[in-house]
PDB file of N, CA and C in Angstrom:
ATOM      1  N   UNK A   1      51.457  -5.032 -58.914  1.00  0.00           N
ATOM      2  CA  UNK A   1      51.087  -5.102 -60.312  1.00  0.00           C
ATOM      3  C   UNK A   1      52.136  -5.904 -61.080  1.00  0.00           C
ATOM      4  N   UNK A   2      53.763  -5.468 -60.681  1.00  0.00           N
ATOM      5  CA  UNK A   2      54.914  -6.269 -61.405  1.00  0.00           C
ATOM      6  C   UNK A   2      54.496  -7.709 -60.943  1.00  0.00           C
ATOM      7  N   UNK A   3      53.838  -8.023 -60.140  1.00  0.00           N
ATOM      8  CA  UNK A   3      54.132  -9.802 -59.642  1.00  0.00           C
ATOM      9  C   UNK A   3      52.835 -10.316 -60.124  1.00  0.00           C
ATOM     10  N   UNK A   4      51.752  -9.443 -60.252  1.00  0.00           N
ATOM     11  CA  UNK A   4      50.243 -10.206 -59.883  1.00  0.00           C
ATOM     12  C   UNK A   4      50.230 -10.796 -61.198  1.00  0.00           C
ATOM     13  N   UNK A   5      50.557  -9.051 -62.402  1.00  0.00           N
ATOM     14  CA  UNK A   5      50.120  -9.496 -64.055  1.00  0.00           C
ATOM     15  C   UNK A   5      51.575  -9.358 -64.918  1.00  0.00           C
ATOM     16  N   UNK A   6      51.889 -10.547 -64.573  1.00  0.00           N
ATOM     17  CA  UNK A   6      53.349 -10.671 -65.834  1.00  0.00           C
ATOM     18  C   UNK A   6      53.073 -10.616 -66.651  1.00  0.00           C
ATOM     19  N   UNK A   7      54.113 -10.459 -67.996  1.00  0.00           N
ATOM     20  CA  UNK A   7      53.998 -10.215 -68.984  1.00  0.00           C
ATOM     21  C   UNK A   7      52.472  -9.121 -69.885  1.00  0.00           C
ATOM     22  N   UNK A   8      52.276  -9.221 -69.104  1.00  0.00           N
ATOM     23  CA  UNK A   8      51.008  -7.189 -69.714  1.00  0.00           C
ATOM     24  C   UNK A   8      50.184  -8.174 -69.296  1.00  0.00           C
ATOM     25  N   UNK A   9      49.658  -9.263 -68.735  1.00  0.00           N
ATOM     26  CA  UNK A   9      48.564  -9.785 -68.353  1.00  0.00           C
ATOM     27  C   UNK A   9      47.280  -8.697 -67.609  1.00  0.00           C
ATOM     28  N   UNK A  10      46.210  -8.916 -68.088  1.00  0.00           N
ATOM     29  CA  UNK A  10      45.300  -7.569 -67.671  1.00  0.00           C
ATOM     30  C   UNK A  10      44.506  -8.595 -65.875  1.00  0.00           C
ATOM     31  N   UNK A  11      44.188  -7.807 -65.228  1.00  0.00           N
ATOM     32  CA  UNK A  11      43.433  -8.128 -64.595  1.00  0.00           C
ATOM     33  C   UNK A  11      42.688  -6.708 -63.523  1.00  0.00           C
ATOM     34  N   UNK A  12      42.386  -7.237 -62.204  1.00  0.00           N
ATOM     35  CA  UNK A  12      41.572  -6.269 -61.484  1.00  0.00           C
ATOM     36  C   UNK A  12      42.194  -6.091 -60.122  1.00  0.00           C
ATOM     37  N   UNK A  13      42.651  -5.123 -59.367  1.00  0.00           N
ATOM     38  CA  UNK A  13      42.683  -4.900 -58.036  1.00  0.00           C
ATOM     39  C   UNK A  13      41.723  -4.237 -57.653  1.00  0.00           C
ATOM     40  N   UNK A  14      41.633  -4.504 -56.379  1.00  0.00           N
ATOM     41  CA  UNK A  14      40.374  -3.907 -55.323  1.00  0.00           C
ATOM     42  C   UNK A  14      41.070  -3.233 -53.774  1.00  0.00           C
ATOM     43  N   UNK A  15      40.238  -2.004 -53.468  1.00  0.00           N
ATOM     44  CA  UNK A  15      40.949  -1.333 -52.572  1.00  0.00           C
ATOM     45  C   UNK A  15      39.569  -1.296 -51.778  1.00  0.00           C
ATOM     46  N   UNK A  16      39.402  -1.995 -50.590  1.00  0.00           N
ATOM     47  CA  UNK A  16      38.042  -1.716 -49.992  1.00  0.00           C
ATOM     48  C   UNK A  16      38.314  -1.330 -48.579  1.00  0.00           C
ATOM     49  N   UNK A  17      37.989  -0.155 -47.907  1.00  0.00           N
ATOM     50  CA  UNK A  17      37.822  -0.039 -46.408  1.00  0.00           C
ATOM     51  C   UNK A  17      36.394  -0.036 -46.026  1.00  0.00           C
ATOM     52  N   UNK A  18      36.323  -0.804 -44.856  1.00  0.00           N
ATOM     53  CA  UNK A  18      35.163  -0.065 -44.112  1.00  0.00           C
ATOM     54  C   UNK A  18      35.106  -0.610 -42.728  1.00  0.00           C
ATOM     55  N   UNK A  19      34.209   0.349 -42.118  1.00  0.00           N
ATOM     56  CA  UNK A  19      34.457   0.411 -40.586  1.00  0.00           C
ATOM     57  C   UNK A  19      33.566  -0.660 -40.071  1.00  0.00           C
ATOM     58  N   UNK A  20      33.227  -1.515 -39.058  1.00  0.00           N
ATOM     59  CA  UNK A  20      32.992  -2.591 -39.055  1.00  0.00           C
ATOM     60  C   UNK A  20      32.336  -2.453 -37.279  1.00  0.00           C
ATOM     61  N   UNK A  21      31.041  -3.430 -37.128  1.00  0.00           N
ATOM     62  CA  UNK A  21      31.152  -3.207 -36.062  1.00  0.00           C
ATOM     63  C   UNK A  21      31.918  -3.590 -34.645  1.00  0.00           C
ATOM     64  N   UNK A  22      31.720  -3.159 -33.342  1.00  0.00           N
ATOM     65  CA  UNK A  22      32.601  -3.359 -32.676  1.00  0.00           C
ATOM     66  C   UNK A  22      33.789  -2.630 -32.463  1.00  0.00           C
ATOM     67  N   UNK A  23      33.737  -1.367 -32.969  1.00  0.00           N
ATOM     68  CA  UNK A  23      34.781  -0.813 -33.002  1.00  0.00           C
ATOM     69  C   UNK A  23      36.128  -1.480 -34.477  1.00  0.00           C
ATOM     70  N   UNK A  24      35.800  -1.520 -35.233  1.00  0.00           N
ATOM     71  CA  UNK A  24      36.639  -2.684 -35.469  1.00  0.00           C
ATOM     72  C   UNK A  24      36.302  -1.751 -37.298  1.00  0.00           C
ATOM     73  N   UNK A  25      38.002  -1.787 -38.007  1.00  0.00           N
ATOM     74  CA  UNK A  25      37.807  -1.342 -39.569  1.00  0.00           C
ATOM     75  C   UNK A  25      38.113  -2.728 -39.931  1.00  0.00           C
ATOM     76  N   UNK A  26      38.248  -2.959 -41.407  1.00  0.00           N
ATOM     77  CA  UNK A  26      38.932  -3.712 -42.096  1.00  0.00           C
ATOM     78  C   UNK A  26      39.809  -2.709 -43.660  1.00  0.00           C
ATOM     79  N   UNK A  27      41.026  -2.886 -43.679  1.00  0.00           N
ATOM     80  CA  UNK A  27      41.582  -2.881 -45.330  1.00  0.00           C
ATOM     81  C   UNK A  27      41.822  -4.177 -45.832  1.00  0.00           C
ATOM     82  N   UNK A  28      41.122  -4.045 -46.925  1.00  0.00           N
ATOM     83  CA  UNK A  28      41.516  -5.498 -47.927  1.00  0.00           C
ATOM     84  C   UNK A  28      41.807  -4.693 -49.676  1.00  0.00           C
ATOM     85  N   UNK A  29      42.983  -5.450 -49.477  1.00  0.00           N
ATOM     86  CA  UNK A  29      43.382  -5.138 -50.878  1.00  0.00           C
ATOM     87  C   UNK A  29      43.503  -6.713 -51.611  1.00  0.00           C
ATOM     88  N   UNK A  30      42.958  -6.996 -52.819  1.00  0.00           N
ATOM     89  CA  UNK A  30      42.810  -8.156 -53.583  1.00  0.00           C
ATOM     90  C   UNK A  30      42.929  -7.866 -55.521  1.00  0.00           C
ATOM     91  N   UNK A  31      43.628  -9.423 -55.275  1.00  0.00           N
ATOM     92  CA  UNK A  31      43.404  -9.014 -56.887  1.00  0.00           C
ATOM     93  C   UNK A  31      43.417  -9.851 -57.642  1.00  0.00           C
ATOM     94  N   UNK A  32      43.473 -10.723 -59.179  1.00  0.00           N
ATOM     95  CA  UNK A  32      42.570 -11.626 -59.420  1.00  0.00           C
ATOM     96  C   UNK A  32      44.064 -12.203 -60.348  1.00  0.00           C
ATOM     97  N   UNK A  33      45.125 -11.779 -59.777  1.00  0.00           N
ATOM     98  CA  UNK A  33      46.511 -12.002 -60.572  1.00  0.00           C
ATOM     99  C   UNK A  33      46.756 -13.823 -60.680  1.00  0.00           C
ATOM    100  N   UNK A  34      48.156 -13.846 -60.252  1.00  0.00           N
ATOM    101  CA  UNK A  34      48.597 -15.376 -61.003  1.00  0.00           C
ATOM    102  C   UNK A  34      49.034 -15.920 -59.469  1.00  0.00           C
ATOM    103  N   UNK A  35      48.710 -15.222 -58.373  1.00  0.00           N
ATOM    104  CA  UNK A  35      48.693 -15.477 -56.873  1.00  0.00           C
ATOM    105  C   UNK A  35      50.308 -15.918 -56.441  1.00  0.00           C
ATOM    106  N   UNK A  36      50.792 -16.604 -55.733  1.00  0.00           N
ATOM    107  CA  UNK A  36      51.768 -16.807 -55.467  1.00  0.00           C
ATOM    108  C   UNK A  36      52.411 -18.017 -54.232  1.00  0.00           C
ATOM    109  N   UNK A  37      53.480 -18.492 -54.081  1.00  0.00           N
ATOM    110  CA  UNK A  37      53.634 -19.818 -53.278  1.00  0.00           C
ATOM    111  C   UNK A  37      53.564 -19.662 -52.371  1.00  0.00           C
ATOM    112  N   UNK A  38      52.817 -20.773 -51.600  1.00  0.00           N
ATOM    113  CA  UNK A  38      52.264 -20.644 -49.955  1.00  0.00           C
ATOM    114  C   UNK A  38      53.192 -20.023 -49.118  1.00  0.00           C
ATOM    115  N   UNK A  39      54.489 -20.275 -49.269  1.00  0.00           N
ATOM    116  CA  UNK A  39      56.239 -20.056 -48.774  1.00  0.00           C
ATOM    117  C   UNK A  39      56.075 -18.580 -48.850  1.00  0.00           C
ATOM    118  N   UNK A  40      55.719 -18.002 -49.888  1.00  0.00           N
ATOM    119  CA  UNK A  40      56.298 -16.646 -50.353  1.00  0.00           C
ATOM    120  C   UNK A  40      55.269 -15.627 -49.443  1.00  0.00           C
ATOM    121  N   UNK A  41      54.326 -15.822 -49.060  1.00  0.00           N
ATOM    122  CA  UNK A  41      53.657 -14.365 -48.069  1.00  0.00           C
ATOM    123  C   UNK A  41      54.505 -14.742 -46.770  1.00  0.00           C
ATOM    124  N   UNK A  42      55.939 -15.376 -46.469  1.00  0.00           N
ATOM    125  CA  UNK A  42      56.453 -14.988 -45.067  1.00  0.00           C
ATOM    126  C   UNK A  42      57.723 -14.628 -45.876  1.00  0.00           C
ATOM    127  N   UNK A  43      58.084 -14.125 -46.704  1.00  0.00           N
ATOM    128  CA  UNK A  43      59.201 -14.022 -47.166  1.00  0.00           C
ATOM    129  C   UNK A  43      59.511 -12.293 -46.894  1.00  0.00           C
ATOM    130  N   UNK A  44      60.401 -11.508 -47.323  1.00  0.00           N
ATOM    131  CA  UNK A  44      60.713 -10.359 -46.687  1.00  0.00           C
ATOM    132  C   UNK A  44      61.001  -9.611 -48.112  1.00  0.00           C
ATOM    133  N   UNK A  45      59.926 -10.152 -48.677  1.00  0.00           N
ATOM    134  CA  UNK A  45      60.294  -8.858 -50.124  1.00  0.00           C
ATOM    135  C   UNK A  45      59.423  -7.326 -49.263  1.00  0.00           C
ATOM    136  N   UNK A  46      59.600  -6.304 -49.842  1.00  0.00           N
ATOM    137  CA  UNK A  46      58.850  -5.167 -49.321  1.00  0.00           C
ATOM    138  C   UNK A  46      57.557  -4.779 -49.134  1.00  0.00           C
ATOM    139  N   UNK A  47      57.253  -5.475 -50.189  1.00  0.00           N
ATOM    140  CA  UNK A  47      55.720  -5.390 -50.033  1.00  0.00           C
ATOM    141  C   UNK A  47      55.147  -6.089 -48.804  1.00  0.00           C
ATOM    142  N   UNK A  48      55.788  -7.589 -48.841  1.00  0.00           N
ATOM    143  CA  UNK A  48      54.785  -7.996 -47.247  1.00  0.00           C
ATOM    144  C   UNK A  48      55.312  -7.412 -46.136  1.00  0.00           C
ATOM    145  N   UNK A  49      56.541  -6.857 -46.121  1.00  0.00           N
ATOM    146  CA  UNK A  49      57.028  -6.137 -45.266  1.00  0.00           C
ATOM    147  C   UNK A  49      56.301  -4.996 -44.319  1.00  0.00           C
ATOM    148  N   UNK A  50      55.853  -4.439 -45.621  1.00  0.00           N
ATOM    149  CA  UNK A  50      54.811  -3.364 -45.737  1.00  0.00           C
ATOM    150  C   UNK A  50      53.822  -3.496 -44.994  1.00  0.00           C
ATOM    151  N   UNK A  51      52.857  -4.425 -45.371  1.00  0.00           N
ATOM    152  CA  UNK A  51      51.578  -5.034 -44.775  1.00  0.00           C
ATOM    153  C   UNK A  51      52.022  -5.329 -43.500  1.00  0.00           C
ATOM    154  N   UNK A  52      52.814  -6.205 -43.144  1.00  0.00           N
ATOM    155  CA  UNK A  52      52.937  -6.824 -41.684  1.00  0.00           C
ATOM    156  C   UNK A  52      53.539  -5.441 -40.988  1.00  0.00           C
ATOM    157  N   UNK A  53      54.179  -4.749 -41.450  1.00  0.00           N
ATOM    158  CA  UNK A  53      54.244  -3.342 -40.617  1.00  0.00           C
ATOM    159  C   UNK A  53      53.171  -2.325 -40.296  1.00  0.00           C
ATOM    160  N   UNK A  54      52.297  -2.777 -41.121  1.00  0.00           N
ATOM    161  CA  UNK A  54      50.916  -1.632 -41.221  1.00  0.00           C
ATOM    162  C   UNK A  54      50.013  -2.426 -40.109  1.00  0.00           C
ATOM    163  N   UNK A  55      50.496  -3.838 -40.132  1.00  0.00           N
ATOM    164  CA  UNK A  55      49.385  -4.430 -39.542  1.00  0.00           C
ATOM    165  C   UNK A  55      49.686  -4.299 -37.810  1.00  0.00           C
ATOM    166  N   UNK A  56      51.612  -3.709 -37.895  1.00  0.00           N
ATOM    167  CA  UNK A  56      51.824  -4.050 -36.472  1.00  0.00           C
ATOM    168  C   UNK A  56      51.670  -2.055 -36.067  1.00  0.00           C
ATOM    169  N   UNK A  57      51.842  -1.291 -36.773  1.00  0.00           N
ATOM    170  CA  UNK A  57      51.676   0.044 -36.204  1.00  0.00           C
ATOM    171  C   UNK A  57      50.372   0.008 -35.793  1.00  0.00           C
ATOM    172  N   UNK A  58      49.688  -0.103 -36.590  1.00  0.00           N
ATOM    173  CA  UNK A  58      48.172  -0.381 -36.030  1.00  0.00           C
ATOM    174  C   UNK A  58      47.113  -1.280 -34.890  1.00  0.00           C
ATOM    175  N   UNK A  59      48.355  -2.423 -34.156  1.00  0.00           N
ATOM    176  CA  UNK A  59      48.157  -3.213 -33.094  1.00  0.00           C
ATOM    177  C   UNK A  59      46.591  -3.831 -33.926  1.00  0.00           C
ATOM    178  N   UNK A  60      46.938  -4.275 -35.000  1.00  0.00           N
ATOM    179  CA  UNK A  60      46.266  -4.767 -35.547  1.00  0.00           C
ATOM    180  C   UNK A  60      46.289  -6.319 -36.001  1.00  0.00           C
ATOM    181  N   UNK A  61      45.537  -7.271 -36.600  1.00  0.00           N
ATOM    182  CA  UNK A  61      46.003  -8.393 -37.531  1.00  0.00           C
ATOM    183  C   UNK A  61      46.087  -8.719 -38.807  1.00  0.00           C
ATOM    184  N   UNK A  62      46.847  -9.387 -39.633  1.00  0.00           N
ATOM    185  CA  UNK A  62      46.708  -9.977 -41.084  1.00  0.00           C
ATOM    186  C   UNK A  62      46.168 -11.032 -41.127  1.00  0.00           C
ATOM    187  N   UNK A  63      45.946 -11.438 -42.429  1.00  0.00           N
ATOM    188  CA  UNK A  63      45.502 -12.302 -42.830  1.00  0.00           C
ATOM    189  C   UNK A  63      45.658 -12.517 -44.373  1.00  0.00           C
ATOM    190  N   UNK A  64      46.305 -13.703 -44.968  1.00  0.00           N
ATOM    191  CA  UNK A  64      46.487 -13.514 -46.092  1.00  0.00           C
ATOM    192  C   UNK A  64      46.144 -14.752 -47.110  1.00  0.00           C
ATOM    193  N   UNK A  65      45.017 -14.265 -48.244  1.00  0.00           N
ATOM    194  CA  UNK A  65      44.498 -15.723 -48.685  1.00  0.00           C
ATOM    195  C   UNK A  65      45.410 -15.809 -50.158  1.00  0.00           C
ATOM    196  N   UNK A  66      45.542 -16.806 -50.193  1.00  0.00           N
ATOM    197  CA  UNK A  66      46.251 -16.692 -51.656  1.00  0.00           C
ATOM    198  C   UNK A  66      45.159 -18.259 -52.716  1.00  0.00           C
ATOM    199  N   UNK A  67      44.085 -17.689 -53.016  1.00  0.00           N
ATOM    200  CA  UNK A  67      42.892 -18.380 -53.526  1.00  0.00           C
ATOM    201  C   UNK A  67      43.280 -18.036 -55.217  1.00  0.00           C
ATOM    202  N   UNK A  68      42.145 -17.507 -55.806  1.00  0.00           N
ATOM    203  CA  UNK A  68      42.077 -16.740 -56.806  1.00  0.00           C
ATOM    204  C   UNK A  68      43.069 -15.616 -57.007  1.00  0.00           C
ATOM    205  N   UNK A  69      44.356 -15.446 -57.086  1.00  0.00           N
ATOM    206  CA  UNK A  69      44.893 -14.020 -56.854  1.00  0.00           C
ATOM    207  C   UNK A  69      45.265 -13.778 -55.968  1.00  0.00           C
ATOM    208  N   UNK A  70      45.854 -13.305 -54.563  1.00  0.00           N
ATOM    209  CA  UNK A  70      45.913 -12.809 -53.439  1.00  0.00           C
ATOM    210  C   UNK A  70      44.411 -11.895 -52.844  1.00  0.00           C
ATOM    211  N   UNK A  71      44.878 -12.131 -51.602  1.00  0.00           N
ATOM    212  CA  UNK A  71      43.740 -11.057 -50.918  1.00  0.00           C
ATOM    213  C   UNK A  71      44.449 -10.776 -49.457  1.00  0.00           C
ATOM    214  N   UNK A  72      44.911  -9.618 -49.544  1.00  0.00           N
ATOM    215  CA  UNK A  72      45.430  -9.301 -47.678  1.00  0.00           C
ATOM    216  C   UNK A  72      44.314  -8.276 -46.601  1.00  0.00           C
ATOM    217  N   UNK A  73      44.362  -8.820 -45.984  1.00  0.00           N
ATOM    218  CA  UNK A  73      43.348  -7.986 -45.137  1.00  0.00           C
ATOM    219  C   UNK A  73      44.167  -7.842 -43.723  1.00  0.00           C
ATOM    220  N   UNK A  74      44.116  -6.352 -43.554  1.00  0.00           N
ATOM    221  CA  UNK A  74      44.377  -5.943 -42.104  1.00  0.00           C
ATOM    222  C   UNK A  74      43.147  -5.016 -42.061  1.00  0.00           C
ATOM    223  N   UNK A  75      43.014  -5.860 -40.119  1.00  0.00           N
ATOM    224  CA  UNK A  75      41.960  -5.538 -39.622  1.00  0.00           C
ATOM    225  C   UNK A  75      42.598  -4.795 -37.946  1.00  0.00           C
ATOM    226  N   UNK A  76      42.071  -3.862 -37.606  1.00  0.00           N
ATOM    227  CA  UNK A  76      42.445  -2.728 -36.292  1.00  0.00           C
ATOM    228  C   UNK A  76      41.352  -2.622 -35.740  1.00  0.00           C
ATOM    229  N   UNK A  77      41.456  -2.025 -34.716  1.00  0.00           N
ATOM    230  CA  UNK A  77      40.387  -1.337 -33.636  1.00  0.00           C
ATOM    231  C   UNK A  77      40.555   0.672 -34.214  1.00  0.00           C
ATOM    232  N   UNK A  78      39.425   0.717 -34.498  1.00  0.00           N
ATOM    233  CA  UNK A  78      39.385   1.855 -34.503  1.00  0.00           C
ATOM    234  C   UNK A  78      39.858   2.675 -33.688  1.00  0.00           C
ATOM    235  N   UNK A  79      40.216   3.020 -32.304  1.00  0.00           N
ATOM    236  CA  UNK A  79      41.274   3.052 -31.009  1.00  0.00           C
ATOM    237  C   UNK A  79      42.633   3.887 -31.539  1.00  0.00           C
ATOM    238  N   UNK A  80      42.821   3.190 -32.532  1.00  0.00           N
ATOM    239  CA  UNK A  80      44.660   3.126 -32.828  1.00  0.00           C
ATOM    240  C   UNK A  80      44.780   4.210 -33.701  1.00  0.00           C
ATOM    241  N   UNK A  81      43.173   4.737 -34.326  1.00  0.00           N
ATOM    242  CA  UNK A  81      43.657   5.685 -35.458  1.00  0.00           C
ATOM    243  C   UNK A  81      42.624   6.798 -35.279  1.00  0.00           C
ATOM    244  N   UNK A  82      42.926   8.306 -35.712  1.00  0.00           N
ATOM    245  CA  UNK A  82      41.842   9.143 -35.878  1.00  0.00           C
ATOM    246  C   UNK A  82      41.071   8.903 -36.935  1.00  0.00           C
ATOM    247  N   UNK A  83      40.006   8.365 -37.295  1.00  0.00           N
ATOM    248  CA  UNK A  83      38.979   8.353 -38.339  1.00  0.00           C
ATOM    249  C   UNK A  83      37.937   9.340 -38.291  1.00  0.00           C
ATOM    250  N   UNK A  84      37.604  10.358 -39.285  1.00  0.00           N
ATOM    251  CA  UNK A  84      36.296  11.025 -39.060  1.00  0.00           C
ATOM    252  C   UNK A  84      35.415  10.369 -39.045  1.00  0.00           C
ATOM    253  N   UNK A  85      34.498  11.100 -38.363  1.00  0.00           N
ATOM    254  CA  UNK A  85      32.862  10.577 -37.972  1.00  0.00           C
ATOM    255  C   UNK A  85      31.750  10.707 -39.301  1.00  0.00           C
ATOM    256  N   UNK A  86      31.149   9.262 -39.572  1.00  0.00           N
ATOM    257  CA  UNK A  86      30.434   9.465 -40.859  1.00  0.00           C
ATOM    258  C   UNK A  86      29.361  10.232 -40.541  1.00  0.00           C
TER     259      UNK A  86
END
């Protein structure tokens, strides 16, 4: 939120899971902020830290668009985690 909307800038984040077929979830978190330099999603502030750790406990992958805002998506095998049954 401190990076996306500087100065009180308003905008929208999105928190979407869902289970996918193939065994396969996706998390994507996105948001419609002021995005950031191509350089900066390998950089080691905490936050991507975060993600690329979530993405590696999970023997999972990232992916990170920086379009409109950011958008990170880690995607797993259902395998790696207990999920209840819908």
């Amino acid at each position: 939120m401190k990076y996306a909307f500087p100065g009180g800038r308003e905008g929208t984040v999105s928190v979407v899971f869902k289970q996918e077929a193939g065994g396969w979830c996706r998390l994507q978190i996105t948001d419609d902020g002021v995005g950031f330099k191509a350089d900066d999603q390998h950089t080691q502030s905490l936050g991507m830290s975060l993600m690329y750790g979530l993405a590696g406990q999970l023997e999972g992958g990232i992916a990170i668009s920086n379009q409109t805002g950011v958008s990170v998506m880690v995607r797993f095998r259902r395998s790696t985690v207990d999920l209840p049954q819908e």
